[in-house]
Structure formats: C-alpha cells, structure tokens
Protein backbone atom coordinates (compact mmCIF):
# COMPACT_ATOMS: atom_id res chain seq x y z
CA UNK A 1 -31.12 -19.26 -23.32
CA UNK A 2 -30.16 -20.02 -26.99
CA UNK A 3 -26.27 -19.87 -28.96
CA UNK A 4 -25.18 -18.22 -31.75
CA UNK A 5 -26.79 -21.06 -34.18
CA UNK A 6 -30.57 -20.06 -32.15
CA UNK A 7 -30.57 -23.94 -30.57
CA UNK A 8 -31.46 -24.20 -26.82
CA UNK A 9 -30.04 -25.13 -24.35
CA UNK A 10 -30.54 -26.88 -21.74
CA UNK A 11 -29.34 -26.06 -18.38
CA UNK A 12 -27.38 -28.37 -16.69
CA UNK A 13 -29.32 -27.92 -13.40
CA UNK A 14 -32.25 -26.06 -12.41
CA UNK A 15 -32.66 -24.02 -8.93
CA UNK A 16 -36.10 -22.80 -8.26
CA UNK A 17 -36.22 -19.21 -7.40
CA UNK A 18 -36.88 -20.17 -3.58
CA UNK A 19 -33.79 -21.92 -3.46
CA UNK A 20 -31.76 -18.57 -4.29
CA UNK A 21 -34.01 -16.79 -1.89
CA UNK A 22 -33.51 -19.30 1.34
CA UNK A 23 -29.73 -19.01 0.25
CA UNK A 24 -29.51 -15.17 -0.33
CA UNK A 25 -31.09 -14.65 3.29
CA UNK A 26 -29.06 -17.54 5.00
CA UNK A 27 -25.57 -15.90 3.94
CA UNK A 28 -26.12 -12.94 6.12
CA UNK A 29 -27.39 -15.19 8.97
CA UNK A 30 -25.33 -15.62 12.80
CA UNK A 31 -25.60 -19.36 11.50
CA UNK A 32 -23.49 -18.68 8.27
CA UNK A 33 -21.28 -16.36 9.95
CA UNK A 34 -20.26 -19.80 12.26
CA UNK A 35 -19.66 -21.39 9.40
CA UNK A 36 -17.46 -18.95 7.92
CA UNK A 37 -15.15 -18.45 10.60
CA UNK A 38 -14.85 -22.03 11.18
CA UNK A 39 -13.35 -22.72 7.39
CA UNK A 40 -9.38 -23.18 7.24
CA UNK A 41 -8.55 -24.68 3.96
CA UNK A 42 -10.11 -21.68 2.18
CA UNK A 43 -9.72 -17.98 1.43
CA UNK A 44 -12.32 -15.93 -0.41
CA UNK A 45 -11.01 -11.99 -2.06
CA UNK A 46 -8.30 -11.94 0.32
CA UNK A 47 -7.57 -7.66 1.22
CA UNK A 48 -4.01 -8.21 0.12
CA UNK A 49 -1.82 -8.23 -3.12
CA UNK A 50 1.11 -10.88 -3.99
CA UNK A 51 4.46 -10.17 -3.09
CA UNK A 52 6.27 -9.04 -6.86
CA UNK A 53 3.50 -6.41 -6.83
CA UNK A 54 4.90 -4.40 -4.31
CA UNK A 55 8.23 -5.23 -5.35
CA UNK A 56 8.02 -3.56 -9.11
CA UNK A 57 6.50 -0.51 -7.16
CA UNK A 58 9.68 -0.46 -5.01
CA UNK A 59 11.46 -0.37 -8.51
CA UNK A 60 9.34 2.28 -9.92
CA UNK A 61 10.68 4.48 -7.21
CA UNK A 62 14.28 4.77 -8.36
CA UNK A 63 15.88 7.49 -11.29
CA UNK A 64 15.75 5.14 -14.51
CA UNK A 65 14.99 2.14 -12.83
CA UNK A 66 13.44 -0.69 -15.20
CA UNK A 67 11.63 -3.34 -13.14
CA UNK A 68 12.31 -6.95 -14.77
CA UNK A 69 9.90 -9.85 -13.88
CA UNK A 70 12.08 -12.96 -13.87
CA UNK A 71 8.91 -15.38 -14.15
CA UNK A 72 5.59 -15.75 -17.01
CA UNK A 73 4.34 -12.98 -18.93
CA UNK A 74 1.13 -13.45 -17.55
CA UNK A 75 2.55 -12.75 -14.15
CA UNK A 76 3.90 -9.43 -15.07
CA UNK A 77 0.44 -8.05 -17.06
CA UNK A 78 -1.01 -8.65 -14.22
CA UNK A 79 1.17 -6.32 -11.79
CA UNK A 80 1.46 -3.45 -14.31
CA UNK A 81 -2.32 -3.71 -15.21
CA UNK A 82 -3.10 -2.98 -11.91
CA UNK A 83 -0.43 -0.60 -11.19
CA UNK A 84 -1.83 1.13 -14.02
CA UNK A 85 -5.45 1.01 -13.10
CA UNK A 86 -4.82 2.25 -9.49
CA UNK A 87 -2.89 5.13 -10.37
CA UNK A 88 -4.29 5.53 -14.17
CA UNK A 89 -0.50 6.28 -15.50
CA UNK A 90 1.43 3.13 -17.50
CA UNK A 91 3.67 0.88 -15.16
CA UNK A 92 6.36 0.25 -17.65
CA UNK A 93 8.37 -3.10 -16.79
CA UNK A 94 9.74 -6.27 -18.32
CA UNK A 95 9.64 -9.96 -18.17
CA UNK A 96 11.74 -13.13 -19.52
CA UNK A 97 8.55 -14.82 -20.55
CA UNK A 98 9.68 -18.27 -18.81
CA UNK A 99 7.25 -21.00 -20.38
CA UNK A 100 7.01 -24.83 -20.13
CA UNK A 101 10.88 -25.05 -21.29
CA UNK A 102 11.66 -23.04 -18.49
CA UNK A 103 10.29 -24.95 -15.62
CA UNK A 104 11.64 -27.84 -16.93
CA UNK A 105 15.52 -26.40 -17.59
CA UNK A 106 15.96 -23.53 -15.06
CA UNK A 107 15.25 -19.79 -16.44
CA UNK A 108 18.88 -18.61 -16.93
CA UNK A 109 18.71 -18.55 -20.69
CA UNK A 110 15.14 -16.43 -20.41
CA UNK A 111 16.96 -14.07 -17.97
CA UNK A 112 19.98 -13.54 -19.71
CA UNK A 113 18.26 -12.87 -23.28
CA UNK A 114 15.91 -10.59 -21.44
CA UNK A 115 18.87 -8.81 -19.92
CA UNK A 116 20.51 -8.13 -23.07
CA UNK A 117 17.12 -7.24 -24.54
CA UNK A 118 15.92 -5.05 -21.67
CA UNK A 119 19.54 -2.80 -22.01
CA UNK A 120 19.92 -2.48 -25.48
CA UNK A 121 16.01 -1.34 -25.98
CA UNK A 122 15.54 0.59 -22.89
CA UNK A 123 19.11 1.74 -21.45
CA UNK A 124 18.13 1.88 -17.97
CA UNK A 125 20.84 3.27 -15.28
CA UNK A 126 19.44 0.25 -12.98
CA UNK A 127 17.15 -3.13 -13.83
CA UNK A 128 15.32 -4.57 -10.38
CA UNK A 129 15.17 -7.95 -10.95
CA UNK A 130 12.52 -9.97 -8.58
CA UNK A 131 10.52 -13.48 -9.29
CA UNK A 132 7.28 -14.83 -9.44
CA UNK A 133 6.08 -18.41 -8.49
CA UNK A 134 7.74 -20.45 -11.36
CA UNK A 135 11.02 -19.71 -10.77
CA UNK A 136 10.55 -20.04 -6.71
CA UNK A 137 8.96 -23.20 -7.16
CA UNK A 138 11.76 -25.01 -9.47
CA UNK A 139 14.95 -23.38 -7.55
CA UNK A 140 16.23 -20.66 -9.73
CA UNK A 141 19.31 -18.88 -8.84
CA UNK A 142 19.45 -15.38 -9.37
CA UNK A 143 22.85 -14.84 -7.50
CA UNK A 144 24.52 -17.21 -9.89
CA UNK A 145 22.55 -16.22 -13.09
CA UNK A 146 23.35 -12.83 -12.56
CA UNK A 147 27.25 -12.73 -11.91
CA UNK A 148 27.13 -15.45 -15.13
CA UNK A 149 25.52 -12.79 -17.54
CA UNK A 150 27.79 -10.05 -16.34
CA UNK A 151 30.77 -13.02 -16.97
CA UNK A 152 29.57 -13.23 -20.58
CA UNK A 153 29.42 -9.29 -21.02
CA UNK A 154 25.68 -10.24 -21.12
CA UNK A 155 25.01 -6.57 -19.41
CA UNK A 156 27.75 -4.28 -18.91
CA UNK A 157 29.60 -5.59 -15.80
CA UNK A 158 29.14 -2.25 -13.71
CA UNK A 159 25.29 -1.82 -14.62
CA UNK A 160 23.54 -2.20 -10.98
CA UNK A 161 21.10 -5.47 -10.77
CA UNK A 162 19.47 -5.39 -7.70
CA UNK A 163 17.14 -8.65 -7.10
CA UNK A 164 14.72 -10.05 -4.59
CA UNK A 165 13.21 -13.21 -4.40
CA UNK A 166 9.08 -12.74 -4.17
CA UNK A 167 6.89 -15.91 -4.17
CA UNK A 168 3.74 -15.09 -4.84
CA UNK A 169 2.55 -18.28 -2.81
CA UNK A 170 4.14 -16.74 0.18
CA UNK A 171 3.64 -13.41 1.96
CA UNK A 172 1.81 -10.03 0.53
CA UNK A 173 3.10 -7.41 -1.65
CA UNK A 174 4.31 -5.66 1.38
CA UNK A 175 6.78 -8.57 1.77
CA UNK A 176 8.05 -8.25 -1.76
CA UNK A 177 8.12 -4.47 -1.58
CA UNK A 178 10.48 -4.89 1.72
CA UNK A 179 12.67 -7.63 0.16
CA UNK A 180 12.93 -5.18 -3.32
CA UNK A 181 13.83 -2.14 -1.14
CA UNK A 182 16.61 -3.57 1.21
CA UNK A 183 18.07 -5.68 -1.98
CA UNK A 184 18.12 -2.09 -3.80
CA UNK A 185 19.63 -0.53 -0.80
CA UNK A 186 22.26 -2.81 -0.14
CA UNK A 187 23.13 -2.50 -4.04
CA UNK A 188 23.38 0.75 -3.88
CA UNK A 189 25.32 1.48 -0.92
CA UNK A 190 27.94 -1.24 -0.91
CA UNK A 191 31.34 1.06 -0.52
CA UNK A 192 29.95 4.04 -0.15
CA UNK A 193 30.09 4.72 3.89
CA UNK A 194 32.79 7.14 4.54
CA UNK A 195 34.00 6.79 8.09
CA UNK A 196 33.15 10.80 9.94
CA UNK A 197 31.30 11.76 7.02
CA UNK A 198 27.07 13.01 7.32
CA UNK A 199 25.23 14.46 4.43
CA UNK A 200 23.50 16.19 7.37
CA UNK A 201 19.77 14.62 5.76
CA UNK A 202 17.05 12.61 7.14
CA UNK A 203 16.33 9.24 5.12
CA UNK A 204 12.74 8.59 5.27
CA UNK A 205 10.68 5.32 4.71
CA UNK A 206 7.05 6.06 3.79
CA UNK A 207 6.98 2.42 3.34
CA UNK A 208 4.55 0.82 0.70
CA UNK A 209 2.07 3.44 0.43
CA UNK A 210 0.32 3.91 -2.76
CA UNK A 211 -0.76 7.62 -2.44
CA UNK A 212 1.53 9.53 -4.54
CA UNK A 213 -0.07 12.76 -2.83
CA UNK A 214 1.59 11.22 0.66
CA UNK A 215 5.22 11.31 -0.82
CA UNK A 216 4.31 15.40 -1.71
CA UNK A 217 3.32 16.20 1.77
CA UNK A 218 6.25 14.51 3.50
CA UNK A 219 8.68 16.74 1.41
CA UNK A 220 6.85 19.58 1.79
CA UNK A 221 6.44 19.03 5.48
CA UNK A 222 10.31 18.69 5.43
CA UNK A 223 10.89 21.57 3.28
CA UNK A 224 8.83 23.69 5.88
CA UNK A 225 11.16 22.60 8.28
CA UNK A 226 14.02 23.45 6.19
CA UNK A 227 15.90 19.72 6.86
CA UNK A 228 17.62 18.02 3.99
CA UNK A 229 15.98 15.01 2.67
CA UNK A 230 16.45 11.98 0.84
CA UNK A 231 13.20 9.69 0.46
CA UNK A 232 13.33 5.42 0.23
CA UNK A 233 12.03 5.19 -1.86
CA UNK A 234 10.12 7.95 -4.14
CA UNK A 235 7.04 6.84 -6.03
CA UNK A 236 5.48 10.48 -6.03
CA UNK A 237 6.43 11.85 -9.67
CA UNK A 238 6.61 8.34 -11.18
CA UNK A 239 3.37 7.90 -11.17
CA UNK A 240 1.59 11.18 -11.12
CA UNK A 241 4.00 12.74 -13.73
CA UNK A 242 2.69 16.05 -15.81
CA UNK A 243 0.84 15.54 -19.38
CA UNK A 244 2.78 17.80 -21.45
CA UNK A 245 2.54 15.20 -24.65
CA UNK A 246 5.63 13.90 -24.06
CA UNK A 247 6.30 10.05 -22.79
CA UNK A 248 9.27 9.46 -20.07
CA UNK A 249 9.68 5.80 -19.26
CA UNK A 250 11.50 7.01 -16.13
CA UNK A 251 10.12 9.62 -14.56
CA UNK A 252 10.96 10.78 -11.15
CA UNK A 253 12.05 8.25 -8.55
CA UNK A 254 15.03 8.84 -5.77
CA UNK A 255 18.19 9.72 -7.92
CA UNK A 256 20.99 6.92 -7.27
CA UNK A 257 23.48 9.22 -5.80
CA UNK A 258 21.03 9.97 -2.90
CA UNK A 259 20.36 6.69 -2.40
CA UNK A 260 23.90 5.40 -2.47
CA UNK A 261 24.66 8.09 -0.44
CA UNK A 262 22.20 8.00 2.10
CA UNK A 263 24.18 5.79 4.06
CA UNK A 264 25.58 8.61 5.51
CA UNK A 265 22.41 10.33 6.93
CA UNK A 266 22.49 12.22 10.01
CA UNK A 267 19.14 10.00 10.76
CA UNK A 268 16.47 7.71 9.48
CA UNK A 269 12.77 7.21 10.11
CA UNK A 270 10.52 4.78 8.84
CA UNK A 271 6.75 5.41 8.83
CA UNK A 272 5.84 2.16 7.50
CA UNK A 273 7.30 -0.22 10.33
CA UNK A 274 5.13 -3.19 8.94
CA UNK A 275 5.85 -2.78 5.57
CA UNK A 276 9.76 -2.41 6.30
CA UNK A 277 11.11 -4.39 8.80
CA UNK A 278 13.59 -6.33 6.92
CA UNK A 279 14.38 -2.84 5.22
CA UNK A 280 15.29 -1.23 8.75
CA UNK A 281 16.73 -4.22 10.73
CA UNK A 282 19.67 -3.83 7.95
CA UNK A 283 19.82 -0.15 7.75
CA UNK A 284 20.38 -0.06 12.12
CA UNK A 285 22.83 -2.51 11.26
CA UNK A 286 24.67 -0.46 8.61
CA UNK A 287 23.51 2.98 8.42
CA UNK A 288 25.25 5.79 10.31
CA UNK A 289 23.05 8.29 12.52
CA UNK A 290 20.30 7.67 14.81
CA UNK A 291 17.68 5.16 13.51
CA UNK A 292 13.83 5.76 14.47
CA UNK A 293 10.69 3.25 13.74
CA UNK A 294 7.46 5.42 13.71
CA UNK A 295 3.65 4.49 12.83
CA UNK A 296 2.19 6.46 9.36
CA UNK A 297 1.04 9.88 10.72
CA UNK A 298 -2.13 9.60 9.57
CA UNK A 299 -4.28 11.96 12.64
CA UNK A 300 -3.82 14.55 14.54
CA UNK A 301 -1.51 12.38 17.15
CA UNK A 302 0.65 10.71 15.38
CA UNK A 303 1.75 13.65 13.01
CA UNK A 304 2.56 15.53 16.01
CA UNK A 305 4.76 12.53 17.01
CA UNK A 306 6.11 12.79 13.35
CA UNK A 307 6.70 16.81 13.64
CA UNK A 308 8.15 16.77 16.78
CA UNK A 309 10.67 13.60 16.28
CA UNK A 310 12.11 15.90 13.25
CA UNK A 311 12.21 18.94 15.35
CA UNK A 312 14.03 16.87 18.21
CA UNK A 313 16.23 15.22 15.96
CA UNK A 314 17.40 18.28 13.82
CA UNK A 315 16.97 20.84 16.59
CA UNK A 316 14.79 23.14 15.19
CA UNK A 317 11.43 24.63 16.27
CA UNK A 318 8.47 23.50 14.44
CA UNK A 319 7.82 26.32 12.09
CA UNK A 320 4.72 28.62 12.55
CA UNK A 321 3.63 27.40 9.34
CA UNK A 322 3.17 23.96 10.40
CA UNK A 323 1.25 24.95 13.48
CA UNK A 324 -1.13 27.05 11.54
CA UNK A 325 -2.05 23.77 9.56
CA UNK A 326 -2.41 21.95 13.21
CA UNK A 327 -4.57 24.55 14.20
CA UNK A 328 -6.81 24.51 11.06
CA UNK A 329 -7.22 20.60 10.89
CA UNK A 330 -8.45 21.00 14.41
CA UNK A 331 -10.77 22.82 13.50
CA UNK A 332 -11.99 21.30 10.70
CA UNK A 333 -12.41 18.12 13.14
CA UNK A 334 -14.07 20.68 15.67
CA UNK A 335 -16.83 21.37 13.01
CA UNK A 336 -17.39 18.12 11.43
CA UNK A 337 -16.83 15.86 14.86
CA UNK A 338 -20.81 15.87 15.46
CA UNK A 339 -21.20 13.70 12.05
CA UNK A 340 -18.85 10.43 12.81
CA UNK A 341 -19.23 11.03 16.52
CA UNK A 342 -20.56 7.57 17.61
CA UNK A 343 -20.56 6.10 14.37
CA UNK A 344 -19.57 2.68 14.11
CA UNK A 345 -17.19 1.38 10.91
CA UNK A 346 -15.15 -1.54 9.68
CA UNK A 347 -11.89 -0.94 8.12
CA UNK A 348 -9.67 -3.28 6.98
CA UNK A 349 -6.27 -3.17 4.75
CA UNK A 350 -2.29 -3.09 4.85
CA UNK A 351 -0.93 -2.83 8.56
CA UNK A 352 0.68 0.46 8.76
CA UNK A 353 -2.34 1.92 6.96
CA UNK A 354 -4.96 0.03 9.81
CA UNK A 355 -3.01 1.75 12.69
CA UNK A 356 -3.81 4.97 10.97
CA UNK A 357 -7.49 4.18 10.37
CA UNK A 358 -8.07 3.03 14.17
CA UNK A 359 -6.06 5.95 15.77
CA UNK A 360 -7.92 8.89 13.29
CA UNK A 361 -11.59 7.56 14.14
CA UNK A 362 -10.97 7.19 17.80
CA UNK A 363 -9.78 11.13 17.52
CA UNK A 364 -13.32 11.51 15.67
CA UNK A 365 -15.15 9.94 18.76
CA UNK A 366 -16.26 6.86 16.33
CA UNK A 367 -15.47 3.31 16.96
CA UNK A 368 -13.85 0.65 14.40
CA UNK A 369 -16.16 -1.60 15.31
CA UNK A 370 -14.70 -4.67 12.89
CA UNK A 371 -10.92 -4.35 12.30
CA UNK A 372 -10.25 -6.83 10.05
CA UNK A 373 -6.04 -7.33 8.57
CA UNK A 374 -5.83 -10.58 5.66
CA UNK A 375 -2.22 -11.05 6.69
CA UNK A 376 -1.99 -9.50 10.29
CA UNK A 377 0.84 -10.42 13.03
CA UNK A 378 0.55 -10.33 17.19
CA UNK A 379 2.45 -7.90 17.39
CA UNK A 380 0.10 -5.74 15.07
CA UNK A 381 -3.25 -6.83 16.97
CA UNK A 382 -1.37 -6.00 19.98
CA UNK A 383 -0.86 -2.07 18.89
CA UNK A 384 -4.53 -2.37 17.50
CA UNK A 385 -5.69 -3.57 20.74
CA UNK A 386 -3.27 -0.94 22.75
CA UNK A 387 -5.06 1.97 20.89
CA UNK A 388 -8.97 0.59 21.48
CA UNK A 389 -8.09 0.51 24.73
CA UNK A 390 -6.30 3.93 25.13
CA UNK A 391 -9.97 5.50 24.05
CA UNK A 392 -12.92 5.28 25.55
CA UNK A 393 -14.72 4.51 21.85
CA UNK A 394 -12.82 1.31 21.61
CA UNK A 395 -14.71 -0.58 23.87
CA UNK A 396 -16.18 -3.53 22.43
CA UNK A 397 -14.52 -3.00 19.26
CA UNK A 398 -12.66 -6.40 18.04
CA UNK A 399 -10.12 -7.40 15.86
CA UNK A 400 -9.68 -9.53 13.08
CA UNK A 401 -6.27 -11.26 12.19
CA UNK A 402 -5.98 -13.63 8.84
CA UNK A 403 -9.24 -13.07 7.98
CA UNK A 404 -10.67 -12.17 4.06
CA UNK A 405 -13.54 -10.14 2.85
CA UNK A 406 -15.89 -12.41 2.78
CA UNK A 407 -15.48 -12.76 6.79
CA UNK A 408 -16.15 -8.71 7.11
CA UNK A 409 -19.08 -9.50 4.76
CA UNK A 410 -20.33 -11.86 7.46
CA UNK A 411 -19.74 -9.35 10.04
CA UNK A 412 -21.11 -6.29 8.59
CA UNK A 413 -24.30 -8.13 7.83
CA UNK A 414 -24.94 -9.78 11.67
CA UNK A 415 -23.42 -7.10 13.47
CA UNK A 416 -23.90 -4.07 11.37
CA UNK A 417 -22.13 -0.67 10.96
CA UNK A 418 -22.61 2.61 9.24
CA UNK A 419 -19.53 2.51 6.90
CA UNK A 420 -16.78 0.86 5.90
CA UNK A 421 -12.91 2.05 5.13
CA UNK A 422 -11.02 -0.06 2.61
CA UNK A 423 -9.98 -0.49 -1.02
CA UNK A 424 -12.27 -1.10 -3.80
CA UNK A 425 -12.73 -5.07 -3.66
CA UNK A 426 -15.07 -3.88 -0.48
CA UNK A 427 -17.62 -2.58 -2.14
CA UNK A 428 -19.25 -6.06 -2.57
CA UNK A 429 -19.68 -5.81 0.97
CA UNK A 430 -20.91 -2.59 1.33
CA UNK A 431 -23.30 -2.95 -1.39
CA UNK A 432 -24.73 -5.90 0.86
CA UNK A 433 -24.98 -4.28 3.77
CA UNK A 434 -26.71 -0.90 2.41
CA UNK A 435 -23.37 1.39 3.33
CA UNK A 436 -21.28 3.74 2.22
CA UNK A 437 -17.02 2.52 1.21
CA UNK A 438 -14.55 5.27 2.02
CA UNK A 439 -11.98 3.75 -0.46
CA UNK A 440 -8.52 4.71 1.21
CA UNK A 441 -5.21 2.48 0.19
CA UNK A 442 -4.50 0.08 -2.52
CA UNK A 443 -6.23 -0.89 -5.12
CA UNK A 444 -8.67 1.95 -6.04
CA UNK A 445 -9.96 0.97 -9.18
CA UNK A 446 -13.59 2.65 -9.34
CA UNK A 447 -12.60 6.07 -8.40
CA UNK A 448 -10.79 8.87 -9.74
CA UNK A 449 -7.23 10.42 -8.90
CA UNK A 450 -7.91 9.27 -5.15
CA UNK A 451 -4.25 8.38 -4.94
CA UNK A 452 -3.31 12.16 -5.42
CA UNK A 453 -4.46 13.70 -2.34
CA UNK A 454 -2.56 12.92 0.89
CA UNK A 455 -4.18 11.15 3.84
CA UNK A 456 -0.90 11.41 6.22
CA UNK A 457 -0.23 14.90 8.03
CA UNK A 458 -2.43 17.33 9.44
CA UNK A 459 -3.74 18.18 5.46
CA UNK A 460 -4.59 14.30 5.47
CA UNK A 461 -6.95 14.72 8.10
CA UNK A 462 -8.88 17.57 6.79
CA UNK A 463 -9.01 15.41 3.80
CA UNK A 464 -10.42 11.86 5.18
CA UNK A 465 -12.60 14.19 7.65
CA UNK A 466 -14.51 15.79 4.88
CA UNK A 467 -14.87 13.00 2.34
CA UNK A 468 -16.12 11.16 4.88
CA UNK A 469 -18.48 13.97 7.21
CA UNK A 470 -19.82 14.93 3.72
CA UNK A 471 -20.41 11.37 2.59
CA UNK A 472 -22.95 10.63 5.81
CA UNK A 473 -24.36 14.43 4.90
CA UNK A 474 -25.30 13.42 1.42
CA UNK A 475 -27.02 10.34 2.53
CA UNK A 476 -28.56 12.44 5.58
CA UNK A 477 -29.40 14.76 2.45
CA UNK A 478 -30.77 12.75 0.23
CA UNK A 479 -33.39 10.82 2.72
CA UNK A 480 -34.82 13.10 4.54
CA UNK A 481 -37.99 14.42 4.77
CA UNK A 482 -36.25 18.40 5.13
CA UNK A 483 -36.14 19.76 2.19
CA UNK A 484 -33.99 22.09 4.21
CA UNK A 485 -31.82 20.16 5.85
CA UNK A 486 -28.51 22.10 6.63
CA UNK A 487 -29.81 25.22 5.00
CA UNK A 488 -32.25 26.73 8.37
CA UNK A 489 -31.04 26.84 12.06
C-alpha cells in the first residue's frame, strides 16, 4: 500500500489470512448466532428509517405543501436524498440550518428566517414543519415559535403551519409519518365540521406506504366501485409525476379542501393500522361517519375483506369488473402455486407491510420461516402469530420482535431458507446466504421503478406472484442440466 507521495505504509496491524478465514466461517456458526441474540447495548443496519423521514413524506402528500426541517442541514440531505433515490424523482424540502449557535440559544431565530425565506421563494399554500434531534434534545418550542412569527407578520397570519415533533432518537419513520399526518389533519380541519352535513366519500389511510403504484390501485379500485373518495394522504402523483420538460415543485398531493373537508365523510378506513394509530384514535374521536381499522390488502384474503367492507359500507355490489380481476389473480396463483409451494423465506420490514407478506405466502402454500420486525409491538407478533397458526404452513415458523439485520443474517445462515422479502439493505444477507432478495417496501435503492407497480389488491398479487415464481424459474433455469427445462412436457 503506498500514498500519493509513493512512501509505504505501514499497517497498523497485521491479520494473517487464517485469521479472516476462522472468522468468516465462525460468523455463520449456531455459536455466533448465541452471541448475537444475546447483545443489548447494540444495533447493527437496523430495517427501519428515523422518524422526520416519514414525516416529510406525509408532507409531500398535500397540494403545495413545502416540507420544512426545523433541525441541521445535514439532517434534511439526508431524508430527501433518500426520498429521491427510492423513488428516483427530487424530494424538494427546506431546513433552518440550526448550527452550534442554535443548540446553545434555542432555534427560533433559524425558524423564523427560514419561514420568511421558505414563503417569499417558494409560495407554498401550506409549510409542514417537523424536527430532528437538535431541537428535541435542547427543548425547542414550536407552538410558541410559531404563533410568535405569525405575531411579527413573519408569515402571513392565515398561511397553515402544521408541525410535529419527530426525534430521530426515538421511534421509526412510521412514528413521524403518524405524528405529521394527524398534526396536518387537525390543521386542516379545525372549524370545518358542519353539524348533519356528509360529503357522502370514504376517507382512506393507505398509511406510510412507499409504492406510489398502491395509491393508483386504491382509486381505481374505488372508481370501479363508483364511491367518492378522498385519500390521507396522496403520495401517488408527487412522486411519480409525468416528464413533459417541465419542473412542478408541487405536484399532486390531496388538495386542501378535501382534506379540510373530509371531516365530514360518510366513513373512514385505514389500511395501515400500525403506521396510523395516533392518526385514527383522533379521527374516531372527531370525524363523523363510521370509522374502520383494516390490515393492507396485500393477498387474495384480505382484499376481499377490503372489497367487501366498501361494498357493505356504501351498499353497492362489487362490480363484475372487480370479480373478473379476483378470478384472474386466482388463477395466476393456480398456475404458479407449484413454484413457492413449500418454500421457506424470511421477510422482514414495516408492520403493516409484514402482515401482508405472512398472510400472501401462507395463500402460496410457503412458510415465512424467519419473520423478523426492527421495531415490532405484542400486539403485532400477536396478529403474526394468529395468522401462522390459522395455516397449516406456519408451523414452526417464528417470529422476531426488535431484532436488526444482522440477527436475520445469523438466522438465514444456521437455519437456512430459499429467499428472502425485504428492502435493499438485505441484500448483504442474501448475498451470504447464496439467495435470491424480493425487494418489496422502503428503501429500494438498487432497482428500478419498483415503487410503481402495486403490491396491494388482487393486481398486487399477480404482481409479487410472478416476480417472485419467475425469480426461482430463472435460477431453476440457469442450473440445470435441461437445456430444456420448461420448454418439453
């Protein structure tokens, strides 16, 4: 090894080639694996995000909503940056750039220039305000340094300034994308319930789902229905907007009037309980019509819970349409089945997307062997466990709660499966093991447009069927001695 001046130098320490070799084969031993489980104090490439991550994408999915980091500038490159590499479209938002002075003084003078700044460059009909650790840690308050700058005719004194207060220290990003949605809600709404009034629309919650092509295929499923709609909150067009050579900082989101006025739905669904809960405690508090908490219908069974809940709650027959797509995604499990039947796989991610990966593989007749959730909850292992043992594939399957990716590392080395279902930071894993990643949820950094096809609704499971029934043929494929394989019966 030599520098830019050609001198050597020397290493520090020297380990012999055995060394790496003993330790290379002892990290995928049982007695490692003890080890690994037993640490506390630690926690290696956690499967989760911090919490103002999910709280700017809650502000991307409002009409002309500017998200505004009230914390370092660091902080906020690092949740645009990978916004922007998940979905591959910019993730346009703000910060007050607190530094030493402000840790020291309190941020209000950061906020309020930052205000002032953020309206008079980018005239935004609302700015989401939420924090990072810096201002958690020293005390800041928003309540008061808001109503001040509106005081000074720092903003204009009717501009709307939702905020939420999202440690990064504490929680995930589902936590900040729940706090960001319920603050924006509340905003919104405040005067607007008219006593006898009902816009005669469902309100739905996809939750904090990063699959633009999700927030399509609940509209259109809505639209084939022919019920009135109003999503909380939109993220579809925001970031999967059309490249026509023209820049719009604010594209799509749920206009302001809907969501103002959705107070005065005829009903409201969430399909991302975990991801919502402070969201829809308030809104069965507050929000007029019938109120209904549903899993993500990712599978055959819980879309038909999905389908049927809006027919029952709308009185309408499910159109022919939608039971034509039924039909055909049971049929496209009917002739793929035979290639995850049996197959054993470890998924791991957000809760409301896990209870979607367990229920759609027991359907398949293959077992989630390791389900593994970084910030899980009892009463998530206890629907996890309710669903393994509703299916006769479950057996022996365990779960994981508060556990990282280097603990599924450890378990997909000593107890080994064929695949694994995840995000992107699994791939070290898989790699490891010798096994395919189905990269579903958030991030997805090493693949392309993956966030643009739906994986909820029947046209979701044709989807995850065949990317992964054609991922264990191309392996199948490409080791095999038949040169024929597939082609002669």
């Amino acid at each position: 090894m030599s520098n830019l001046l050609g001198l050597e130098v020397k290493k520090v320490t020297e380990t012999p080639p055995e060394e790496v070799e003993r330790v290379r084969n002892w990290i995928n031993s049982e007695e490692y694996k003890e080890k690994n489980f037993a640490r506390q104090a630690l926690v290696v490439n956690p499967a989760h995000a911090c919490q103002p991550l999910g709280a700017q994408l809650c502000a991307h999915s409002f009409e002309g909503t500017l998200p505004f980091v009230h914390g370092s500038q660091g902080c906020a490159s690092y949740y645009r940056s990978t916004l922007n590499r998940h979905f591959r479209e910019p993730a346009p938002a703000v910060s007050d750039a607190m530094s030493e002075d402000g840790a020291v003084f309190g941020g209000q003078n950061n906020l309020h220039e930052g205000l002032e700044n953020a309206v008079a460059l980018y005239k935004p009909k609302m700015i989401a305000v939420f924090t990072s650790c810096m201002p958690e840690v020293i005390g800041d308050d928003l309540t008061a340094f808001i109503k001040n700058a509106k005081q000074k005719s720092i903003v204009p004194k009717d501009l709307q300034i939702p905020y939420a207060n999202t440690p990064s220290f504490n929680g995930t990003h589902i936590h900040g994308y729940d706090s960001m949605l319920v603050s924006i809600l509340q905003t919104l709404t405040e005067g607007k319930q008219v006593e006898g009034r009902c816009t005669g629309k469902v309100n739905i919650i996809p939750g904090c789902d990063f699959n633009t092509g999700d927030y399509r295929e609940y509209k259109r499923i809505l639209k084939e229905f022919g019920v009135p709609y109003t999503i909380l909150a939109d993220v579809g067009d925001t970031f999967d907007s059309p490249c026509d050579g023209t820049y719009n900082i604010y594209a799509g989101g749920t206009k302001l009037e809907d969501a103002a006025d959705s107070i005065n739905g005829k009903a409201t669904i969430t399909l991302g309980p975990y991801a919502t809960p402070k969201t829809f405690n308030w809104i069965k508090d507050n929000y007029s019509g019938k109120h209904v908490s549903m899993s993500m219908p990712m599978g055959i069974e819980k879309t038909d819970a999905f389908i049927m809940k809006v027919a029952e709650l709308f009185g309408k027959e499910v159109p022919a349409s939608l039971k034509n797509e039924r039909g055909r995604a049971v049929d496209a499990v009917t002739d793929s089945h035979q290639y995850m039947h049996g197959k054993k796989f470890a998924v791991y991610g957000d809760p409301d997307y896990l209870t979607g990966y367990v229920s759609f593989l027991l359907e398949m007749g293959a077992r989630p062997h390791h389900i593994l959730c970084s910030r899980g909850s009892k009463k998530l292992e206890k629907e996890l466990q309710t669903l393994l043992d509703g299916s006769m594939y479950g057996k022996g399957c365990k779960i994981y709660m508060n556990k990282d990716l280097w603990h599924l590392r450890s378990l997909v080395m000593t107890d080994r499966v064929d695949a694994i279902i995840g995000d992107t930071h699994g791939k070290f894993a898989a790699r490891d093991a010798g096994i395919p990643l189905f990269r579903f949820g958030f991030p997805v950094f090493d693949r392309v447009n993956k966030h643009r096809y739906p994986i909820i609704g029947y046209q979701g499971v044709v989807n995850m069927v065949t990317e992964i029934c054609n991922k264990f043929i191309d392996i199948k494929d490409e080791t095999c001695e038949d040169r024929y394989f597939e082609m002669m019966r």
